[in-house]
C-alpha atoms as a PDB file:
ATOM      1  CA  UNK A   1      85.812 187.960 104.788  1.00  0.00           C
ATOM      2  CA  UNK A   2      84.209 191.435 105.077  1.00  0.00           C
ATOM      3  CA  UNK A   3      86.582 192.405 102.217  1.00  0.00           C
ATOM      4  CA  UNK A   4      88.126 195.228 104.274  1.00  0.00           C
ATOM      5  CA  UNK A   5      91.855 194.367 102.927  1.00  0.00           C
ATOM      6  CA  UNK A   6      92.842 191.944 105.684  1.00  0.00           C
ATOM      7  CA  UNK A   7      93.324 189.280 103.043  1.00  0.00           C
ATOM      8  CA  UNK A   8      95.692 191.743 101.453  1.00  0.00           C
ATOM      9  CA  UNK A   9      97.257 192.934 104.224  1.00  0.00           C
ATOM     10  CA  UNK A  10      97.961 188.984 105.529  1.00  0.00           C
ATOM     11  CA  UNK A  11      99.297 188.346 101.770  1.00  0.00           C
ATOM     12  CA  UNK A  12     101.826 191.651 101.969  1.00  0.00           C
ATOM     13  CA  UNK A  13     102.959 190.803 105.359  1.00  0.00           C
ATOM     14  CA  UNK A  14     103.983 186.924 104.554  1.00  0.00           C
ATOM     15  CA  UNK A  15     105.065 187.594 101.085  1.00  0.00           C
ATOM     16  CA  UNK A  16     107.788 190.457 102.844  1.00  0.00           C
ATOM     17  CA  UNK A  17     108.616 188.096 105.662  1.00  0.00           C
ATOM     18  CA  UNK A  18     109.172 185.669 103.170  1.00  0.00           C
ATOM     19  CA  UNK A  19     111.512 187.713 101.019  1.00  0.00           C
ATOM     20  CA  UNK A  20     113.755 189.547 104.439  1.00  0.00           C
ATOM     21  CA  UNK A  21     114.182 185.983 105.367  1.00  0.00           C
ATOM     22  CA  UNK A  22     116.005 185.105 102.623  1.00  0.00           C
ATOM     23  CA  UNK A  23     118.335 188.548 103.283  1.00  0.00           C
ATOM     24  CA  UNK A  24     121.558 189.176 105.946  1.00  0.00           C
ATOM     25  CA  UNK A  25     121.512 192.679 107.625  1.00  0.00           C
ATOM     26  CA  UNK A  26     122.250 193.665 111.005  1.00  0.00           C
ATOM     27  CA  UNK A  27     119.311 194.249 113.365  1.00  0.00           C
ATOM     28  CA  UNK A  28     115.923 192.716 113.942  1.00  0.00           C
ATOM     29  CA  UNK A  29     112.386 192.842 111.847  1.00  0.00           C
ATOM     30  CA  UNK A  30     109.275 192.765 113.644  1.00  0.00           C
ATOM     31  CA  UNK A  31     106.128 191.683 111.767  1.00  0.00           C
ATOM     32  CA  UNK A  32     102.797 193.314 113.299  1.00  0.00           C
ATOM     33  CA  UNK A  33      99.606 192.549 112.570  1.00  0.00           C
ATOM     34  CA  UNK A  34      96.975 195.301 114.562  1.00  0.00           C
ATOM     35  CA  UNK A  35      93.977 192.932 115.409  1.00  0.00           C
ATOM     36  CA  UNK A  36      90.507 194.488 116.406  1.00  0.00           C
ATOM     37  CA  UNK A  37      90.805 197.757 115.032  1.00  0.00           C
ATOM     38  CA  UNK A  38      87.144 198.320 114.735  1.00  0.00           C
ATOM     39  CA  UNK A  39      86.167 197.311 118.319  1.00  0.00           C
ATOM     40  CA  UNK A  40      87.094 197.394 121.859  1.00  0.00           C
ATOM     41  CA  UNK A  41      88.259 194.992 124.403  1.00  0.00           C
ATOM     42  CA  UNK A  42      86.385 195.020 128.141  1.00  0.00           C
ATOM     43  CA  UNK A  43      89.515 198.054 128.492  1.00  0.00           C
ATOM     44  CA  UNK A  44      87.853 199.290 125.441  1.00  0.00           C
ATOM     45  CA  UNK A  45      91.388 199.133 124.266  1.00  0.00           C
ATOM     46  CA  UNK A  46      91.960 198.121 120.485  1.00  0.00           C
ATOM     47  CA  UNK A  47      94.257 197.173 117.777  1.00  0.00           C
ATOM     48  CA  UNK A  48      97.040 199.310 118.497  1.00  0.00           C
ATOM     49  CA  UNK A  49      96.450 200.715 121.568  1.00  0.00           C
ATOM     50  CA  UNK A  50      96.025 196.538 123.186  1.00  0.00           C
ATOM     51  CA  UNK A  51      98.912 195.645 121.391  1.00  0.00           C
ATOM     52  CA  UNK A  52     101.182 198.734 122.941  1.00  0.00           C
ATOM     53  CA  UNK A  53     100.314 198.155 126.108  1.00  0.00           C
ATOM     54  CA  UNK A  54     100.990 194.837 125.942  1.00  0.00           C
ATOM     55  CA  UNK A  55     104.966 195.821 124.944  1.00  0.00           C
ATOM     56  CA  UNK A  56     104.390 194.854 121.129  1.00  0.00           C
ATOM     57  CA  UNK A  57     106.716 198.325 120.659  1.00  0.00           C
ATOM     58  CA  UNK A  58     108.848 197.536 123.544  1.00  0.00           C
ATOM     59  CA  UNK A  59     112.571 198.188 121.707  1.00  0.00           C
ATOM     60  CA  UNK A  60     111.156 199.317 118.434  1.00  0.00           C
ATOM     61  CA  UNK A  61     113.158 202.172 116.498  1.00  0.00           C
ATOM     62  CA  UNK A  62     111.275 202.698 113.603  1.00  0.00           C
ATOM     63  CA  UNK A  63     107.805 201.192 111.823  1.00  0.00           C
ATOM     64  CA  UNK A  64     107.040 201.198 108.818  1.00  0.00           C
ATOM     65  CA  UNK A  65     102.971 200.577 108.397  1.00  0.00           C
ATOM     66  CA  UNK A  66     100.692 200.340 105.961  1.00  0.00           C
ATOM     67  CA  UNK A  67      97.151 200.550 104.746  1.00  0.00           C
ATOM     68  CA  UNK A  68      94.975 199.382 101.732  1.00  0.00           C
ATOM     69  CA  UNK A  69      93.145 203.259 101.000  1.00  0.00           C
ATOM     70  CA  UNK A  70      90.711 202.358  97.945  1.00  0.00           C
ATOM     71  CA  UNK A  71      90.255 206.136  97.467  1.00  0.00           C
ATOM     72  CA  UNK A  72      94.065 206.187  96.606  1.00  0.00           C
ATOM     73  CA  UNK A  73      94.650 205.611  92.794  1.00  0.00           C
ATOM     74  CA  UNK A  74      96.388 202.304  91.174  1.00  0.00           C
ATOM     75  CA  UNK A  75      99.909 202.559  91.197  1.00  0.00           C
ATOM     76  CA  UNK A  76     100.389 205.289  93.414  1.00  0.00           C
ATOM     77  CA  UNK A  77     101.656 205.133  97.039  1.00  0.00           C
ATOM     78  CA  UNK A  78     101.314 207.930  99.775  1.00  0.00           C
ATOM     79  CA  UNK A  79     104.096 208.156 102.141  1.00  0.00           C
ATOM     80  CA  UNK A  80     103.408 210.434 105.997  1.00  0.00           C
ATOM     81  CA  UNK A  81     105.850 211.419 108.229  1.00  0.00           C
ATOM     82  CA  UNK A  82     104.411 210.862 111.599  1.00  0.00           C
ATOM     83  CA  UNK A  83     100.848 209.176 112.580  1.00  0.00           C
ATOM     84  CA  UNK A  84      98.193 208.523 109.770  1.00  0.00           C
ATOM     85  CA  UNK A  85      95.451 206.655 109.440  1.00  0.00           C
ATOM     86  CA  UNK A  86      93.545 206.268 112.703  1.00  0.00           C
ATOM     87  CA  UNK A  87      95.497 207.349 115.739  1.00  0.00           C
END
């Protein structure tokens, strides 16, 4: 581990699959995990960009991301309309 917040991120994304499992709504919840966001592929395509083209968003309506910031302080969460982060 290069202690970047993938641990985290893994834990947050199991532990809210494993809640929404346990809940009935209408529709369909799509777990993503971006792999290889620091490097590029022979494409030099990445994280995102590999996993759109290869239809990961194909009949998406709405994502809901996140991202462990450090910088951000404890308890407080910073919600974006639109594209933040790296783009």
């Amino acid at each position: 581990m290069h202690a970047c917040g993938h641990d985290s991120h893994t834990a947050m994304l199991l532990g809210t699959a494993a809640l929404l499992v346990k809940e009935e709504f209408p529709g369909t919840v799509r777990f993503l995990f971006q792999p290889s966001e620091e490097a590029g592929d022979e494409e030099g395509k990445s994280g995102a960009a590999r996993m759109i083209t290869d239809g990961a968003m194909d009949g998406v309506d709405l994502v809901i991301g996140l991202h462990v910031d450090p910088s951000t302080p404890v308890g407080d969460i910073l919600i974006e309309a639109g594209p933040a982060s790296g783009v």
